[in-house]
Protein backbone atom coordinates (compact mmCIF):
# COMPACT_ATOMS: atom_id res chain seq x y z
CA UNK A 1 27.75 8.69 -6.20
CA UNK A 2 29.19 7.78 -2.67
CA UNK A 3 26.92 7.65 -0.03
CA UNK A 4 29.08 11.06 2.04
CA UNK A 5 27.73 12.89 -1.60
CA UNK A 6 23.91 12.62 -1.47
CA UNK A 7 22.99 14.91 1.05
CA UNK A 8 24.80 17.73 -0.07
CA UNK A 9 23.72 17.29 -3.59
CA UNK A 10 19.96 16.96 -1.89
CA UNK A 11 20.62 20.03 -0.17
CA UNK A 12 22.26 21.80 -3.59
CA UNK A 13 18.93 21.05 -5.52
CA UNK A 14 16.62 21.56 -2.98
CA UNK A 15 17.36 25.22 -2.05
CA UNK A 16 17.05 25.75 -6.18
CA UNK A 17 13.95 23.53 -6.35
CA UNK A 18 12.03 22.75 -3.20
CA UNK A 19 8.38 22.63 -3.76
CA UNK A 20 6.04 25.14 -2.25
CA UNK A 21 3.24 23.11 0.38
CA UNK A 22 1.04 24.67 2.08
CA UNK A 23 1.84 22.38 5.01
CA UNK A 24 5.49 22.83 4.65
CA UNK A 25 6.05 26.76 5.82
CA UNK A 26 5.79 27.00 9.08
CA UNK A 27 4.64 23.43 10.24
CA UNK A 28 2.03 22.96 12.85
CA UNK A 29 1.90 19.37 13.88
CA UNK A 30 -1.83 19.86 13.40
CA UNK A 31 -1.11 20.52 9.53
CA UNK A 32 1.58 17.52 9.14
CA UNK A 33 -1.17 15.30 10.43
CA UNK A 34 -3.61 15.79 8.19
CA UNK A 35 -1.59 16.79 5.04
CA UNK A 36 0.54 13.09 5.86
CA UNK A 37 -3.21 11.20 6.15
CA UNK A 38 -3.70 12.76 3.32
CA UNK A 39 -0.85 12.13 0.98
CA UNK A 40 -1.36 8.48 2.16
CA UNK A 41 -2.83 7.55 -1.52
CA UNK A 42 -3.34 10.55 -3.09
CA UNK A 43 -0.84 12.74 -5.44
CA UNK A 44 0.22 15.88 -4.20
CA UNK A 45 -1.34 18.20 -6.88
CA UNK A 46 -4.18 16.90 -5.48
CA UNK A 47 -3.60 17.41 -2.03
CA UNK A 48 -2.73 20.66 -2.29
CA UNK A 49 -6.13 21.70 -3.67
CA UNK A 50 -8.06 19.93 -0.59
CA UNK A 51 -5.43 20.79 2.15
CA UNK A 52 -6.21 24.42 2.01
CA UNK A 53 -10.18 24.04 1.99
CA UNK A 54 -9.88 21.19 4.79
CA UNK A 55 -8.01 23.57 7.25
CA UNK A 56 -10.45 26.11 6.50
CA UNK A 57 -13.00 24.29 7.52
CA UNK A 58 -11.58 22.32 10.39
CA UNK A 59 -8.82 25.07 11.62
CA UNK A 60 -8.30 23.36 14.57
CA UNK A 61 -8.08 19.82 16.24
CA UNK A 62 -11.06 20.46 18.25
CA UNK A 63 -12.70 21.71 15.22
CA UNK A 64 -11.95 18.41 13.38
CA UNK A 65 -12.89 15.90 16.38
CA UNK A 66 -16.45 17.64 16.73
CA UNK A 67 -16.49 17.70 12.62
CA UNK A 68 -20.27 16.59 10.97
CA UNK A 69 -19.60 13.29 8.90
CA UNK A 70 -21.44 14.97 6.12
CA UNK A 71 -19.34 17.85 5.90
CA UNK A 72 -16.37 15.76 6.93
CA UNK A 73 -17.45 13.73 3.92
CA UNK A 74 -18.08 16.91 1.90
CA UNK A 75 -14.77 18.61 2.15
CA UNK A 76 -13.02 14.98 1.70
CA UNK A 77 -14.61 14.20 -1.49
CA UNK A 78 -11.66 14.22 -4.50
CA UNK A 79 -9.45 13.14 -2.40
CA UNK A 80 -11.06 9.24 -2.00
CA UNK A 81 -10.51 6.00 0.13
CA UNK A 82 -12.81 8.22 2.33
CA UNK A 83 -11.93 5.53 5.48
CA UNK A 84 -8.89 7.73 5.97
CA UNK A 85 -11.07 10.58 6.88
CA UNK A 86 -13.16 9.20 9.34
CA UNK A 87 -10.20 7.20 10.92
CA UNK A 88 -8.84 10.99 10.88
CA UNK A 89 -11.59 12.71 12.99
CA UNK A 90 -11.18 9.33 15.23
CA UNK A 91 -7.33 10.45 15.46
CA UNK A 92 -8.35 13.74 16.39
CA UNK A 93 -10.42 12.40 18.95
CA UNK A 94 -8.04 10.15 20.72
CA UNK A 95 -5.59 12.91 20.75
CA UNK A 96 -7.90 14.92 22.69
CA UNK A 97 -9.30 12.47 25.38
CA UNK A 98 -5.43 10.30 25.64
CA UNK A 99 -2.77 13.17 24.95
CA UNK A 100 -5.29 16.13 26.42
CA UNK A 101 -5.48 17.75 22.78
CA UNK A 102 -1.21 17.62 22.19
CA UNK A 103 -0.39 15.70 19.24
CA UNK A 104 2.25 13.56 20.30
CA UNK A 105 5.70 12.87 19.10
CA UNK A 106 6.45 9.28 19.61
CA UNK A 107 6.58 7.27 17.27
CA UNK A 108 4.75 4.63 19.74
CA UNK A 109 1.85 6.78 20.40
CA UNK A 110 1.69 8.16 16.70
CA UNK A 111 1.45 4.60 15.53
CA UNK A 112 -1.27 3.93 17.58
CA UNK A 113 -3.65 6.31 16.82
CA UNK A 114 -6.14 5.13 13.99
CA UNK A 115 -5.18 4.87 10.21
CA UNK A 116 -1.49 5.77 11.30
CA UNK A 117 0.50 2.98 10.32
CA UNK A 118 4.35 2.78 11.22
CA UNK A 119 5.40 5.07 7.82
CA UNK A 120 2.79 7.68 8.59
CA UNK A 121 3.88 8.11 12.04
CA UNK A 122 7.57 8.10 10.91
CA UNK A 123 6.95 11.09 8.25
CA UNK A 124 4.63 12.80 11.23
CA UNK A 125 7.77 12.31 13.52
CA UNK A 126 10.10 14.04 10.81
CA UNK A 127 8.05 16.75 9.78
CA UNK A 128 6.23 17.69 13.10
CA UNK A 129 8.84 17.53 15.02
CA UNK A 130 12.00 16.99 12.87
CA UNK A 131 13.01 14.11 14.64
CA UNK A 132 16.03 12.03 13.32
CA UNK A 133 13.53 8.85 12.69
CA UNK A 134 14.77 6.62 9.71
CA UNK A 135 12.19 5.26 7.00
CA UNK A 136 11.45 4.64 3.57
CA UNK A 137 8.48 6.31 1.21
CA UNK A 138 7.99 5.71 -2.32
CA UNK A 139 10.38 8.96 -3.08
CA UNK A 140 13.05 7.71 -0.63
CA UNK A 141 13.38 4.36 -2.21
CA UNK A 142 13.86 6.05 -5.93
CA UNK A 143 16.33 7.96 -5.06
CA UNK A 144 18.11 5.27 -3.47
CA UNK A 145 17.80 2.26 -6.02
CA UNK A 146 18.69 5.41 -8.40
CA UNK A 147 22.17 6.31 -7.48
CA UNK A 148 23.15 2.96 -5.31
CA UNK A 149 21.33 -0.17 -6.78
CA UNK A 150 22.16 0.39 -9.99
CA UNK A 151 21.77 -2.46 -12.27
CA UNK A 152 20.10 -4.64 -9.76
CA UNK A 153 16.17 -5.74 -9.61
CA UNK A 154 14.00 -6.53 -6.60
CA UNK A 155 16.09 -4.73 -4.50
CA UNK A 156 14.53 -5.06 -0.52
CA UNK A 157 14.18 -2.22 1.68
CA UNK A 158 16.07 -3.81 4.31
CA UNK A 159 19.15 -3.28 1.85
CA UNK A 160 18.00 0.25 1.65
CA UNK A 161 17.65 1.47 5.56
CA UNK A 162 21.07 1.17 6.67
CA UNK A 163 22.02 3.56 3.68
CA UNK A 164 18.99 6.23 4.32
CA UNK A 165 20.38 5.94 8.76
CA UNK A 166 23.87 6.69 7.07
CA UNK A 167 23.04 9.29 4.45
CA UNK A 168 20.21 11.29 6.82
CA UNK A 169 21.11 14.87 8.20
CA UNK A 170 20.28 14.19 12.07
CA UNK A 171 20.75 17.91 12.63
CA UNK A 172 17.51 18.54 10.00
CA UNK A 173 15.72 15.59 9.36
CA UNK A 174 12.63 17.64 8.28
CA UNK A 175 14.95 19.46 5.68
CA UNK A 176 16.61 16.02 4.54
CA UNK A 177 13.53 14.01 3.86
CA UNK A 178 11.72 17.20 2.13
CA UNK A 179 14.52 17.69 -0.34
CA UNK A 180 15.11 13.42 -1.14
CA UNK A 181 11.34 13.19 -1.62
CA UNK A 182 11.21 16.40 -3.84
CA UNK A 183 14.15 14.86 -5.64
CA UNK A 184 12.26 12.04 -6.05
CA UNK A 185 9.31 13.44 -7.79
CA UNK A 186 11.41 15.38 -10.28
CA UNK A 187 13.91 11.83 -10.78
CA UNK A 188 10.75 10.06 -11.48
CA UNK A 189 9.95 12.37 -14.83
CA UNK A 190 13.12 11.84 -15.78
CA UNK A 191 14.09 8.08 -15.53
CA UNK A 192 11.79 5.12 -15.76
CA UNK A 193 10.63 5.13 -11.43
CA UNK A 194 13.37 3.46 -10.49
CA UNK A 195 10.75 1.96 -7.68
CA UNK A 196 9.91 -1.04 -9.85
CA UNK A 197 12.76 -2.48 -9.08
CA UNK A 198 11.69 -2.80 -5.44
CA UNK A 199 10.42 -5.82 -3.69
CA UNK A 200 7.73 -3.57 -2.85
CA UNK A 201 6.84 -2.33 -6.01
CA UNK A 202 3.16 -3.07 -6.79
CA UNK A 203 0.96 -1.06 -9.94
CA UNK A 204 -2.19 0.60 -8.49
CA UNK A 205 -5.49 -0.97 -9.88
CA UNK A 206 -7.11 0.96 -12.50
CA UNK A 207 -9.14 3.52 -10.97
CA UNK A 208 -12.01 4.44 -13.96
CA UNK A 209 -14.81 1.97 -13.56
CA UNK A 210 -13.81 0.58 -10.69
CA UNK A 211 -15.64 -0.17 -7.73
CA UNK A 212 -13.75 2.47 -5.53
CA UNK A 213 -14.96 4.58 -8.63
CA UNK A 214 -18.58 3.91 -7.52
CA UNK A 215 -17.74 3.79 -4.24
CA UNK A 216 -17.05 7.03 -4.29
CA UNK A 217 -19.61 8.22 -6.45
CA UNK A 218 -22.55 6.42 -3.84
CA UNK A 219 -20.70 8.53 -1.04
CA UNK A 220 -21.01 11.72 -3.06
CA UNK A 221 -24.95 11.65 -3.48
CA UNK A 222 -24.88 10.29 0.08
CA UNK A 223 -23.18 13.74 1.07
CA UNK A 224 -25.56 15.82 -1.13
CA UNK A 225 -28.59 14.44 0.71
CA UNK A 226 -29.63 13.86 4.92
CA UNK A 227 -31.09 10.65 3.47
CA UNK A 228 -31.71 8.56 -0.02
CA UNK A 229 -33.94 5.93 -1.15
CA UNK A 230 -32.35 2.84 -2.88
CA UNK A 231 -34.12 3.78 -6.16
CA UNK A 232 -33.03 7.43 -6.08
CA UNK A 233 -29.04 6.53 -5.32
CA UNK A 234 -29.50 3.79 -8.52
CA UNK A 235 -30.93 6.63 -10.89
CA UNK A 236 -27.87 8.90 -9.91
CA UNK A 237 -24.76 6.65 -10.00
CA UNK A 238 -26.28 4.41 -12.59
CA UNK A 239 -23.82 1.43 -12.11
CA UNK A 240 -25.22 -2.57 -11.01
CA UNK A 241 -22.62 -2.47 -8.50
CA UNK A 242 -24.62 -0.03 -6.08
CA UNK A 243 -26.62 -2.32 -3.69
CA UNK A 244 -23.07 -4.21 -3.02
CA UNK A 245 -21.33 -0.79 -2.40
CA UNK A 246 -24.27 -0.01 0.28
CA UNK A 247 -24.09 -3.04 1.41
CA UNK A 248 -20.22 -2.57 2.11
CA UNK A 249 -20.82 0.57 3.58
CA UNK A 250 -23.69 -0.08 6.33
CA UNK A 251 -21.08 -3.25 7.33
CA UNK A 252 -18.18 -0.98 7.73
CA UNK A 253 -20.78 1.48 9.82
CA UNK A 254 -20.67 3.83 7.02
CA UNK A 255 -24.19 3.99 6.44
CA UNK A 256 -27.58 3.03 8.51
CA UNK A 257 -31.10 2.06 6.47
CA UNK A 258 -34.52 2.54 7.72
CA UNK A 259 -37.00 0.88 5.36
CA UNK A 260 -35.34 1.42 1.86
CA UNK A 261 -33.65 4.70 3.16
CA UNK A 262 -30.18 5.35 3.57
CA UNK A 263 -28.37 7.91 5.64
CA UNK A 264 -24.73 8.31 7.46
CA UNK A 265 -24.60 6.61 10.67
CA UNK A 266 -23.64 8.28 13.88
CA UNK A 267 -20.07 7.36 13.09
C-alpha cells in the first residue's frame, strides 16, 4: 500500500465498520475527557460499560470536581489503576479554578493538567476539538508497522510520525484517527498485533493474583464501608499482601488510620 492509499481505504472501512461509543456521537469535550482517562489502560468493552454509569453520575464538570471519593471510588471500580480517577476529579478541578470551567484545547494546557500525559492530551486535542495534532496510540502504530514496516522488527516511532503527519486527513482529524484506531482493533484479530514489533512494545503483567489484583480488591471493601478495622479488611480480601497495600495507600494519601481504623482521606 502507498502511503496516498491509506486514508481512503480507512475511510472505505470505516463508514462500513465504525464502532458505536457512547462518547463518539456527538462529542462534548467533557465526554472525550473522561472516556480518553479512561481508555488509558483499560479495553474498550470495558469502558463502554462504566462510561455510561460515570456520566450519569457525574453529568457535568462541576458535578465531577465536587464528586465524594467514595462514590468517585464506587462508580470507578472495574475499571482499576483507580489513581486515574482521582487525578481525574483533580483535572476537573483545575479546569474550573485555571480555565474558569472551559476545557481547554491546547495541547500545552491539556498536558498539564493531572494524569494527562502528552498522548492523552493529543487524542483529547483530536477528538474534542478535531484538531490536526499528530501522534501515535497502540492502534495507530499497528496499522502502520502493518502495511509499511513490513518485514522489519523493532521498528521506532520516530520512523512512524512522519508517515501518520503525511497520511492524516487535516480537514477531519477526529474522523481519521477514529477509523485507523477502529482498523486497528479489527487488524489485531486478524494478524499476530503487529505492535510487537515496536520498540515500544512491552506485555502487560499478569493481572490475576497480582498485587494491583488486591489492590483493588482493599479499595473495594474500602468503598463499601465509611471506615474498616485492619482485622475486618484481612477477613474480606484474604491475601498476606494487605497491610503493604494499606500501607501504599495511606503514603500515596489514599487512605488515613486512626487507631487500627482505616478510612479515605480528604483527598
Amino acid at each position: 500500500m502507498k502511503i496516498s492509499e491509506l486514508t481512503p481505504f480507512l475511510y472505505a472501512f470505516y463508514d462500513k465498520q465504525a464502532r458505536v461509543l457512547p462518547w463518539r456521537s456527538n462529542p462534548s469535550p467533557y465526554g472525550v475527557l473522561v472516556s480518553e482517562i479512561m481508555l488509558q489502560q483499560t479495553q474498550v468493552p470495558r469502558v463502554i460499560e462504566k462510561y455510561t454509569e460515570f456520566i450519569r453520575a457525574f453529568p457535568t464538570l462541576k458535578d465531577l470536581a465536587q464528586a465524594p471519593t467514595v462514590q468517585l471510588l464506587q462508580i470507578w471500580s472495574g475499571l482499576g489503576y483507580n489513581r486515574r480517577a482521582l487525578n481525574l476529579r483533580k483535572a476537573a478541578r483545575e479546569i474550573i479554578t485555571l480555565h474558569q470551567g472551559t476545557i481547554p484545547d491546547t495541547l500545552k494546557a491539556l498536558d498539564a493538567l493531572p494524569g494527562i500525559g502528552p498522548a492523552t492530551a493529543a487524542s483529547i486535542s483530536a477528538f474534542a476539538f478535531n484538531k490536526p495534532v499528530i501522534f501515535i496510540e497502540t492502534n495507530v502504530r499497528s496499522v502502520f508497522i502493518h502495511f509499511f514496516f513490513k518485514g522489519k522488527e523493532e521498528v521506532h516511532d520516530k520512523e512512524i510520525l512522519p508517515l501518520v503527519e503525511q497520511a492524516l486527513d487535516k480537514t477531519n482529524a477526529r474522523k481519521w484517527y477514529s477509523a485507523i484506531m477502529d482498523y486497528g482493533t479489527v487488524l489485531k484479530k486478524q494478524v499476530i498485533n503487529p505492535s510487537r514489533k515496536s520498540t515500544q512494545y512491552t506485555k502487560q503483567s499478569k493481572f490475576e493474583g497480582s498485587e494491583r489484583q488486591v489492590r483493588g480488591k482493599v479499595l473495594k471493601v474500602l468503598t463499601l464501608e465509611k471506615s474498616i478495622s485492619l482485622q475486618k479488611i484481612k477477613e474480606k480480601v484474604k491475601d498476606i499482601r494487605v497491610e503493604k497495600i494499606l500501607a501504599q495507600l495511606m503514603e500515596e494519601g489514599f487512605l488515613a488510620k486512626k487507631e487500627e481504623t482505616f478510612y479515605f482521606a480528604n483527598l
